[in-house]
ModelCIF file with pLDDT and N, C-alpha, C, O atoms, coordinates in Angstrom:
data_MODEL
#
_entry.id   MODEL 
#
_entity.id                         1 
_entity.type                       polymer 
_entity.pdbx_number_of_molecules   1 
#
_entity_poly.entity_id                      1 
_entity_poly.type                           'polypeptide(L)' 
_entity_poly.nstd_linkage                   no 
_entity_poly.nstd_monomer                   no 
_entity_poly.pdbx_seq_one_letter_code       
;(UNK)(UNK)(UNK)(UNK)(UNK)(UNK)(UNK)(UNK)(UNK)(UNK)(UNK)(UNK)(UNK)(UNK)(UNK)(UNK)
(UNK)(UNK)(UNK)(UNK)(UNK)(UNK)(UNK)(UNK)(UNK)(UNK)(UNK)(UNK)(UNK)(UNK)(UNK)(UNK)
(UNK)(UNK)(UNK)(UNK)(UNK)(UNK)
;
_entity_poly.pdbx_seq_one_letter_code_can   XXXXXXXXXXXXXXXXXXXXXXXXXXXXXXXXXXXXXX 
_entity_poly.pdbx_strand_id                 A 
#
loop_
_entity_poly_seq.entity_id 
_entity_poly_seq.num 
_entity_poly_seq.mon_id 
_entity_poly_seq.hetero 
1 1  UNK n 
1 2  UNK n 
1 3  UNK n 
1 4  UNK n 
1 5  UNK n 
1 6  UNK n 
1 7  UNK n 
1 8  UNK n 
1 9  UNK n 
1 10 UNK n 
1 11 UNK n 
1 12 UNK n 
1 13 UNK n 
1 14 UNK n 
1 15 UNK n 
1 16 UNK n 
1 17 UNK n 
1 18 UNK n 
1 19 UNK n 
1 20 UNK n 
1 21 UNK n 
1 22 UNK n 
1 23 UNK n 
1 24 UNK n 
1 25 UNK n 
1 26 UNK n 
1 27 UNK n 
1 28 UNK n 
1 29 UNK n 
1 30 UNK n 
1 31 UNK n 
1 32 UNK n 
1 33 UNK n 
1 34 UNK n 
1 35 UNK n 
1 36 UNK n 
1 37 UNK n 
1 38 UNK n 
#
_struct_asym.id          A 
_struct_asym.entity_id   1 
#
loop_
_ma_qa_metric.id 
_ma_qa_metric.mode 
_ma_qa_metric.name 
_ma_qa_metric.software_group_id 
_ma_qa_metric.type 
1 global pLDDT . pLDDT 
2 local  pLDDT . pLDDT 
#
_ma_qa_metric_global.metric_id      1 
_ma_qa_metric_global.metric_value   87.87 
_ma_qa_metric_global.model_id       1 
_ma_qa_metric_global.ordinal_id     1 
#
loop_
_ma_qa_metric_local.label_asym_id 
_ma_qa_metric_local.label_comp_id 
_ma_qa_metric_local.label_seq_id 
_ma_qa_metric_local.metric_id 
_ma_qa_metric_local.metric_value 
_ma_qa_metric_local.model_id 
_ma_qa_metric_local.ordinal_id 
A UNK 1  2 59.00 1 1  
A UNK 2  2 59.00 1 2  
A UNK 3  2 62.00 1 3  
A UNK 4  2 63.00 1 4  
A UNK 5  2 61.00 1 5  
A UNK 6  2 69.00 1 6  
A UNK 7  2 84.00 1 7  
A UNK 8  2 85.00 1 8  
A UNK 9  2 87.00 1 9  
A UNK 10 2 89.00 1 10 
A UNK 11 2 89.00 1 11 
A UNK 12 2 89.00 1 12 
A UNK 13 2 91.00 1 13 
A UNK 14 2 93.00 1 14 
A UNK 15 2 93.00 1 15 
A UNK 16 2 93.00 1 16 
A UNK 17 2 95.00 1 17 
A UNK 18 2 96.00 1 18 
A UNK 19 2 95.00 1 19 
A UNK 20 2 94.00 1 20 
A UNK 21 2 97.00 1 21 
A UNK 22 2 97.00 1 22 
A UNK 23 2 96.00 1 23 
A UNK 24 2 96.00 1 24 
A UNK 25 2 97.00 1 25 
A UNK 26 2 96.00 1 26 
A UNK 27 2 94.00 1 27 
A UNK 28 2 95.00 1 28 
A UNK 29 2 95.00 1 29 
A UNK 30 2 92.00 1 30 
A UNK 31 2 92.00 1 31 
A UNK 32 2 95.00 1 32 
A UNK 33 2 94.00 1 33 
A UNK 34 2 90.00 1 34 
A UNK 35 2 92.00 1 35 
A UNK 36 2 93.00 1 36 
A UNK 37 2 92.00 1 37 
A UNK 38 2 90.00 1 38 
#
loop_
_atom_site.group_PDB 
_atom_site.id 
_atom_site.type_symbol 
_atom_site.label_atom_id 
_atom_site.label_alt_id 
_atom_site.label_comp_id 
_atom_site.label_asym_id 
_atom_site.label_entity_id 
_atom_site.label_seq_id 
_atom_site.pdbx_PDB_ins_code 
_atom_site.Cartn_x 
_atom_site.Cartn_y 
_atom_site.Cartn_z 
_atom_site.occupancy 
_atom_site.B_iso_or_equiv 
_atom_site.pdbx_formal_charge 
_atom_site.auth_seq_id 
_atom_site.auth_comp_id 
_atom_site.auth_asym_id 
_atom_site.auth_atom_id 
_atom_site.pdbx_PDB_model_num 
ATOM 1   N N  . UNK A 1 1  ? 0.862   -1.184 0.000  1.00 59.00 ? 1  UNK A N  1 
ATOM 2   C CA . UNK A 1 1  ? 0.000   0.000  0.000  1.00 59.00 ? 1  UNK A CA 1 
ATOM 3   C C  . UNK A 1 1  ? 0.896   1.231  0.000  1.00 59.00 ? 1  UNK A C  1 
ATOM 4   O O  . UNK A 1 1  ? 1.782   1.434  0.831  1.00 59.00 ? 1  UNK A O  1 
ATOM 5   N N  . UNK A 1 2  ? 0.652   1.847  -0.781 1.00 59.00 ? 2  UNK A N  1 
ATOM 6   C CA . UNK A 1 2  ? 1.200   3.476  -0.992 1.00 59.00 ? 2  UNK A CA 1 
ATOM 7   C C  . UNK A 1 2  ? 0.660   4.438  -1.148 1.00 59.00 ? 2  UNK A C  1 
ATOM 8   O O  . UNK A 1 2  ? 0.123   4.869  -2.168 1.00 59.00 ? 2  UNK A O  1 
ATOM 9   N N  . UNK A 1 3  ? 0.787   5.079  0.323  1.00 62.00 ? 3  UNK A N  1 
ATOM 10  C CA . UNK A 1 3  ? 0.832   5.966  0.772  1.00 62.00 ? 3  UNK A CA 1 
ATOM 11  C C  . UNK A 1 3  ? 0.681   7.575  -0.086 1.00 62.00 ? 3  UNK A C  1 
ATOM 12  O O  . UNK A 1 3  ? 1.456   7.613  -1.041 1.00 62.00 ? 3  UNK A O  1 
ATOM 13  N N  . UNK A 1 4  ? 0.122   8.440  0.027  1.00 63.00 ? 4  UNK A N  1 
ATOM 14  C CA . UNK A 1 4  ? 0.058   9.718  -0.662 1.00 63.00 ? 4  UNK A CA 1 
ATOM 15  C C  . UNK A 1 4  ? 0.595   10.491 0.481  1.00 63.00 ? 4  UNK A C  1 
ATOM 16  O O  . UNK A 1 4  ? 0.135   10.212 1.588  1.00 63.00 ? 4  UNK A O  1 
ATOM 17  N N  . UNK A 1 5  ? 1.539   11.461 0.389  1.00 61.00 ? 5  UNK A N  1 
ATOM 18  C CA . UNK A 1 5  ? 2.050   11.977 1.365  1.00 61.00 ? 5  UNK A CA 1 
ATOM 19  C C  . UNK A 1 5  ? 0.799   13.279 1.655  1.00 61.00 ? 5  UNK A C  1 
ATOM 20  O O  . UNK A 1 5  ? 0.172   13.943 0.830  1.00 61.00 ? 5  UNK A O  1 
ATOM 21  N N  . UNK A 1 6  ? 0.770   13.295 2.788  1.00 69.00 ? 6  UNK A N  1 
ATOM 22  C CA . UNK A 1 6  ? -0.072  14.763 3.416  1.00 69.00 ? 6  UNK A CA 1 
ATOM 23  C C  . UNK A 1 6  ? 0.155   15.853 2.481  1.00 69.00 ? 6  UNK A C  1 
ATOM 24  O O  . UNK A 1 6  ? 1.332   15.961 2.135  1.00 69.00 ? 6  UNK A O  1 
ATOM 25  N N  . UNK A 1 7  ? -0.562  16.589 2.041  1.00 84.00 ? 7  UNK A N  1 
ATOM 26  C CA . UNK A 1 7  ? -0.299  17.989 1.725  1.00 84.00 ? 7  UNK A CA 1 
ATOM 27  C C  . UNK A 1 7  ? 0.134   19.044 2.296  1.00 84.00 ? 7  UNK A C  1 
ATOM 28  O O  . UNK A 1 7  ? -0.597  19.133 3.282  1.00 84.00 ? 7  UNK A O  1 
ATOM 29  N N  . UNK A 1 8  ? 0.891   19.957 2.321  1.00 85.00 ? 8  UNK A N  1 
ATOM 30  C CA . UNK A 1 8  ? 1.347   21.112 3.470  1.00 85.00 ? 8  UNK A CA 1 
ATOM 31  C C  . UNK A 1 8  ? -0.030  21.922 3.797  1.00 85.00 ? 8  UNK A C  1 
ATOM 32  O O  . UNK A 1 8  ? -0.144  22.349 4.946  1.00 85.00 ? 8  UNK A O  1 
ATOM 33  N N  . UNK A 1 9  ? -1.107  22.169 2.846  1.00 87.00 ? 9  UNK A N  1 
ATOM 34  C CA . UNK A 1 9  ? -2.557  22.147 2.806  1.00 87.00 ? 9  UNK A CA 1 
ATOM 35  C C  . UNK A 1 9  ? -2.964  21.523 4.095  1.00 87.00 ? 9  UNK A C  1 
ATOM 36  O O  . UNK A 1 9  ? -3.046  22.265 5.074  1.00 87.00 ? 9  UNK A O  1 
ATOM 37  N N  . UNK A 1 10 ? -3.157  20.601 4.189  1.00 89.00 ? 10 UNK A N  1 
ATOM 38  C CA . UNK A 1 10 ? -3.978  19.665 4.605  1.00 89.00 ? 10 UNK A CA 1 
ATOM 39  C C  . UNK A 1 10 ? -3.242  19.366 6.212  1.00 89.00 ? 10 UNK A C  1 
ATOM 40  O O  . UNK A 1 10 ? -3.751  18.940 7.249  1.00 89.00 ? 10 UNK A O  1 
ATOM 41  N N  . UNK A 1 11 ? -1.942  19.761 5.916  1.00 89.00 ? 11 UNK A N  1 
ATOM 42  C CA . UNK A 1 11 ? -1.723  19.477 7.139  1.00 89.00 ? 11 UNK A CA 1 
ATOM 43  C C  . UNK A 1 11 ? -1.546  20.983 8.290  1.00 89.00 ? 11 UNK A C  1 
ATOM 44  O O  . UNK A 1 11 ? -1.646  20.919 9.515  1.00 89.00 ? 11 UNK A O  1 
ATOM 45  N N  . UNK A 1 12 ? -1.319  22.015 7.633  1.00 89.00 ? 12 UNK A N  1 
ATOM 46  C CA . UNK A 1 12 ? -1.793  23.134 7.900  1.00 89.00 ? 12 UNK A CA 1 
ATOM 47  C C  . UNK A 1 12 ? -3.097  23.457 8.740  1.00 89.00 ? 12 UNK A C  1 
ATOM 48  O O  . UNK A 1 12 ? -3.199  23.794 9.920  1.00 89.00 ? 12 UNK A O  1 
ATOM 49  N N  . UNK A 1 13 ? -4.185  23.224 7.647  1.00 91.00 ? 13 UNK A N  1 
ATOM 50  C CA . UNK A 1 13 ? -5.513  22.944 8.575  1.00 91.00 ? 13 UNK A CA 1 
ATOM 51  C C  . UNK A 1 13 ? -5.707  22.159 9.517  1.00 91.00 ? 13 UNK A C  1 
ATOM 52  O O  . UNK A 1 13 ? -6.284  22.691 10.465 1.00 91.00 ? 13 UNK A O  1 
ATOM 53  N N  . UNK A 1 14 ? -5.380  20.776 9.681  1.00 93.00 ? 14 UNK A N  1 
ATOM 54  C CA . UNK A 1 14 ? -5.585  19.944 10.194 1.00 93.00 ? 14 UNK A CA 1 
ATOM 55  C C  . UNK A 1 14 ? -4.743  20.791 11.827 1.00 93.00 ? 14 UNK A C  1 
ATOM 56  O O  . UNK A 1 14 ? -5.461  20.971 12.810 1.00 93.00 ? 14 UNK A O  1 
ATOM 57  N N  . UNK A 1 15 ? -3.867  21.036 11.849 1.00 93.00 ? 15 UNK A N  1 
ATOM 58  C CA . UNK A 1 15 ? -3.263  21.965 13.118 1.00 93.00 ? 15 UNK A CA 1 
ATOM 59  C C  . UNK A 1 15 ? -3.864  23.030 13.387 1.00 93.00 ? 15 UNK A C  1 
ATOM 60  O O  . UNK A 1 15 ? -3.685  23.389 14.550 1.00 93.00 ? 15 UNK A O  1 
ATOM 61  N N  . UNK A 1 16 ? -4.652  23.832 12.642 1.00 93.00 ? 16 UNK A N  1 
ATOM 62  C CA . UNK A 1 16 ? -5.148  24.702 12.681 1.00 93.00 ? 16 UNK A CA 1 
ATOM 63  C C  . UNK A 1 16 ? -6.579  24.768 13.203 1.00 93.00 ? 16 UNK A C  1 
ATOM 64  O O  . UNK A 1 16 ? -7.085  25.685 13.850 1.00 93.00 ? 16 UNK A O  1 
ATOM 65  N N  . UNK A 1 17 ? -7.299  23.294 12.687 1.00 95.00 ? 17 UNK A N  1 
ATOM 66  C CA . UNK A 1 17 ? -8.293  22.842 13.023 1.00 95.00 ? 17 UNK A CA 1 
ATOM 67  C C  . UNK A 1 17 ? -7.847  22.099 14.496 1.00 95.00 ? 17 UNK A C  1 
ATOM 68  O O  . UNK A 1 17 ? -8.768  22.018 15.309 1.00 95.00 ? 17 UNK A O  1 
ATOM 69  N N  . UNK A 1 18 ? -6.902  21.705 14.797 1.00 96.00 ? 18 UNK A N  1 
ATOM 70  C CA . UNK A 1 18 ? -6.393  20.933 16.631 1.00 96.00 ? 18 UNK A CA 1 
ATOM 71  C C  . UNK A 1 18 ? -6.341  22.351 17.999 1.00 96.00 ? 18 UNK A C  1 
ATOM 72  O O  . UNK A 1 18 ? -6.567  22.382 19.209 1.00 96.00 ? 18 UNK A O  1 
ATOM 73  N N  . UNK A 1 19 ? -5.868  23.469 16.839 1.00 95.00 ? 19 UNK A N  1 
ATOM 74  C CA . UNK A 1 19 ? -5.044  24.443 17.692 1.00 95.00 ? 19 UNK A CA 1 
ATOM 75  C C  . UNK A 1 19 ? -6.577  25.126 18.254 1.00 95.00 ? 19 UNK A C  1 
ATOM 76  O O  . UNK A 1 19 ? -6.757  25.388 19.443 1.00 95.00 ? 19 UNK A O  1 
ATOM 77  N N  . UNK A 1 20 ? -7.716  25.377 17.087 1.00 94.00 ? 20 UNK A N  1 
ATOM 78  C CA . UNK A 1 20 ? -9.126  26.009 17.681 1.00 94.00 ? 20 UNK A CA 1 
ATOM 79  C C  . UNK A 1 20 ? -10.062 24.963 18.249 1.00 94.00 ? 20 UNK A C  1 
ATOM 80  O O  . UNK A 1 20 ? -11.226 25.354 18.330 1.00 94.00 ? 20 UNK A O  1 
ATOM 81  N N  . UNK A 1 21 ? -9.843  23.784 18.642 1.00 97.00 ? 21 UNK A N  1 
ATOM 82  C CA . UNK A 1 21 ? -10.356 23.012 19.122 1.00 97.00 ? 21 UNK A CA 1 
ATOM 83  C C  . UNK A 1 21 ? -9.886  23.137 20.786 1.00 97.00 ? 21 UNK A C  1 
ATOM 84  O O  . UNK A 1 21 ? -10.715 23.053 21.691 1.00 97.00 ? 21 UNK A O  1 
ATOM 85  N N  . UNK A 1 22 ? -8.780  23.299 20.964 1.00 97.00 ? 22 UNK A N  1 
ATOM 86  C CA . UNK A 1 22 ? -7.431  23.199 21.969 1.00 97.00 ? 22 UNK A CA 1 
ATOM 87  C C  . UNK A 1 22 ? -8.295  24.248 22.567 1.00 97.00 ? 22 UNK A C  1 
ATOM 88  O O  . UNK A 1 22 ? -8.915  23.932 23.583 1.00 97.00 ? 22 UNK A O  1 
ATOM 89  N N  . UNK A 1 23 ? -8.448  25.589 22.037 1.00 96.00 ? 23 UNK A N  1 
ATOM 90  C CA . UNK A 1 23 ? -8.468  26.926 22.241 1.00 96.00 ? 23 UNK A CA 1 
ATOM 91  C C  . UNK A 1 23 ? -9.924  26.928 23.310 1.00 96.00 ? 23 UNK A C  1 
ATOM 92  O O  . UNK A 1 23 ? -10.076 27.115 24.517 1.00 96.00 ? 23 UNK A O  1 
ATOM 93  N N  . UNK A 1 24 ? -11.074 26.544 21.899 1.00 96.00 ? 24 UNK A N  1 
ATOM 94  C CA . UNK A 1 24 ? -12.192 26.351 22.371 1.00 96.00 ? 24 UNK A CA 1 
ATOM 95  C C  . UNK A 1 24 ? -12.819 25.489 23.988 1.00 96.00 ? 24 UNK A C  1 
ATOM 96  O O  . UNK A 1 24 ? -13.718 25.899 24.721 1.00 96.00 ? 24 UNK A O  1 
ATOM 97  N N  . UNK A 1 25 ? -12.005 24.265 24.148 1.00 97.00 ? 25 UNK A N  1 
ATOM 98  C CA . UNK A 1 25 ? -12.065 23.532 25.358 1.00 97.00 ? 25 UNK A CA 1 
ATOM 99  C C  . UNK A 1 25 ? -11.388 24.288 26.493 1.00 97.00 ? 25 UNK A C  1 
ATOM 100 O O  . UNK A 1 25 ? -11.866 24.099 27.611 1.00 97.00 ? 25 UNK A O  1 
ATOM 101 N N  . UNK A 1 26 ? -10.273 25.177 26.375 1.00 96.00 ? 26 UNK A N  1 
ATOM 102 C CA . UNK A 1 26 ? -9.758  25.737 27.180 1.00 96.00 ? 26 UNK A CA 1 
ATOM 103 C C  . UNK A 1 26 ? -10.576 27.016 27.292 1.00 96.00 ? 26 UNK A C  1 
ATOM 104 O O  . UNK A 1 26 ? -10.362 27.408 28.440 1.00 96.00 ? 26 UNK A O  1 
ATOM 105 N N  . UNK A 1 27 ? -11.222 27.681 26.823 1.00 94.00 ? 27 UNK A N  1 
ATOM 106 C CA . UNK A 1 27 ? -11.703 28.740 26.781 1.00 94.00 ? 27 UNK A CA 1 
ATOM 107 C C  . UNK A 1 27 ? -13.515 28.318 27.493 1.00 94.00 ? 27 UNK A C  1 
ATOM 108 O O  . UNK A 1 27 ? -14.018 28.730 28.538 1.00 94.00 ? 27 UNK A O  1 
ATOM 109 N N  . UNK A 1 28 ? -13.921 27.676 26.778 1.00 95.00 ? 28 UNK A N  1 
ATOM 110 C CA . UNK A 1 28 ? -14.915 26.978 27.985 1.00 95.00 ? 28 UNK A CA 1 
ATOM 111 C C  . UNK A 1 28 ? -14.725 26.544 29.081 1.00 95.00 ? 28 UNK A C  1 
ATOM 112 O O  . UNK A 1 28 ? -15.509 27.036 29.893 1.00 95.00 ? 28 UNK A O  1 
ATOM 113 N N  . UNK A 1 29 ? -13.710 25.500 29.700 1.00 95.00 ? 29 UNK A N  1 
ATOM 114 C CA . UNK A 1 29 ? -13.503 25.499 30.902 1.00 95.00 ? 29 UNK A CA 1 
ATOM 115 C C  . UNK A 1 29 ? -13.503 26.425 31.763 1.00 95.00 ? 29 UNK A C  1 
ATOM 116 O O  . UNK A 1 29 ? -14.196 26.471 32.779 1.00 95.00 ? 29 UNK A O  1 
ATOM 117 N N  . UNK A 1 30 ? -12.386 27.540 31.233 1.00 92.00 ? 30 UNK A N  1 
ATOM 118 C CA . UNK A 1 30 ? -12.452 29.106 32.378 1.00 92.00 ? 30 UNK A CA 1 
ATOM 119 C C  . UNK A 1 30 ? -13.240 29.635 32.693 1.00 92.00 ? 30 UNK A C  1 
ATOM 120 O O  . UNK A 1 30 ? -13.393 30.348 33.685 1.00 92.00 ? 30 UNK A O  1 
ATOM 121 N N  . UNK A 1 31 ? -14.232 29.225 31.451 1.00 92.00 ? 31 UNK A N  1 
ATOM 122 C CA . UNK A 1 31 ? -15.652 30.312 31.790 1.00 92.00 ? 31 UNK A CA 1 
ATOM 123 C C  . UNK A 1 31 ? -16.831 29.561 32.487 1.00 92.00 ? 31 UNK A C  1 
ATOM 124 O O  . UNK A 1 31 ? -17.716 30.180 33.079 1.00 92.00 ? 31 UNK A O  1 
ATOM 125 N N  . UNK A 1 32 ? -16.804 28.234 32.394 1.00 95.00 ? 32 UNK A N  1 
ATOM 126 C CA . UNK A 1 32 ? -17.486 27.153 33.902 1.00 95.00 ? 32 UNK A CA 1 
ATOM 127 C C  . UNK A 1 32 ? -17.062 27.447 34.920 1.00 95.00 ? 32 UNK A C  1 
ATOM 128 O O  . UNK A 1 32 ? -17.858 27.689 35.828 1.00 95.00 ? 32 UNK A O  1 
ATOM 129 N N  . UNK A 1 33 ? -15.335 27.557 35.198 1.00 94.00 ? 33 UNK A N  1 
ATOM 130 C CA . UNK A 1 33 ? -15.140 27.386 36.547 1.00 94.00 ? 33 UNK A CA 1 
ATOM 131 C C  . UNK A 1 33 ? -15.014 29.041 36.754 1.00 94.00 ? 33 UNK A C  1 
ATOM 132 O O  . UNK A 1 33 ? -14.500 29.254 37.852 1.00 94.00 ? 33 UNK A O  1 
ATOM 133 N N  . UNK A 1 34 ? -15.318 30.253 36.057 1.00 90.00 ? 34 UNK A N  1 
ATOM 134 C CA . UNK A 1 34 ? -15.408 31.538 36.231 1.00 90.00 ? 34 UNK A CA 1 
ATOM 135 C C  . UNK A 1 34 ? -17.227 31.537 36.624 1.00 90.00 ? 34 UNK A C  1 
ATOM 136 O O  . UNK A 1 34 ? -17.554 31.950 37.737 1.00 90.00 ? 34 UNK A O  1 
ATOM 137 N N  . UNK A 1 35 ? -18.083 31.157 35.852 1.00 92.00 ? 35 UNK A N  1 
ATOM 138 C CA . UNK A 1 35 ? -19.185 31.119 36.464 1.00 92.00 ? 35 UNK A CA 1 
ATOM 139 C C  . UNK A 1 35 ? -19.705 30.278 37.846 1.00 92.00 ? 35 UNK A C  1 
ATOM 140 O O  . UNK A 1 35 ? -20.637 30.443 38.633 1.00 92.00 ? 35 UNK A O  1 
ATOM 141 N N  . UNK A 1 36 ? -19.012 29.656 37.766 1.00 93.00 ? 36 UNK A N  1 
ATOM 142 C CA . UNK A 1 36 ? -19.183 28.596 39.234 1.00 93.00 ? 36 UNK A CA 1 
ATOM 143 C C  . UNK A 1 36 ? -18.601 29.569 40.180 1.00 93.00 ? 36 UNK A C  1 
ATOM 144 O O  . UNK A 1 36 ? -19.315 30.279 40.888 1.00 93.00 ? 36 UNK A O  1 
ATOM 145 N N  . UNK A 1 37 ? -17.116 29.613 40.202 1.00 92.00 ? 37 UNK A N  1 
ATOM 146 C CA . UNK A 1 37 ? -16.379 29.720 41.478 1.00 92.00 ? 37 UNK A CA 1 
ATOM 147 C C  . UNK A 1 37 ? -15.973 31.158 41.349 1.00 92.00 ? 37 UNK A C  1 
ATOM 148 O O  . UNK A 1 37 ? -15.499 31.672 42.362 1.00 92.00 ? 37 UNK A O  1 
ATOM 149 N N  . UNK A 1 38 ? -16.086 31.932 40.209 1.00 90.00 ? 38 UNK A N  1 
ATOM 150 C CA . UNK A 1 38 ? -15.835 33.388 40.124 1.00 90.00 ? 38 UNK A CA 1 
ATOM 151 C C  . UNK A 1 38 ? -14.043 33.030 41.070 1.00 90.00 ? 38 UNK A C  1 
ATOM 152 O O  . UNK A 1 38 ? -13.278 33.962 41.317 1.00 90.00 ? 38 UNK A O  1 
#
């Protein structure tokens, strides 16, 4: 089986798409434990 290597495209987004995911979970958490526990 052979392989197609990633695109710099594709792998671009794909980090880009991890990094606002990352962002988003961290950015909700603060604002649970900011509404909870201020």
């Amino acid at each position: 089986v052979v392989r197609k290597p990633t695109s710099r495209l594709k792998r671009f987004l794909s980090r880009l798409t991890y990094g606002v995911i990352i962002m988003l979970i961290v950015g909700a958490a603060f604002l649970i434990v900011q509404e909870l526990f201020h």
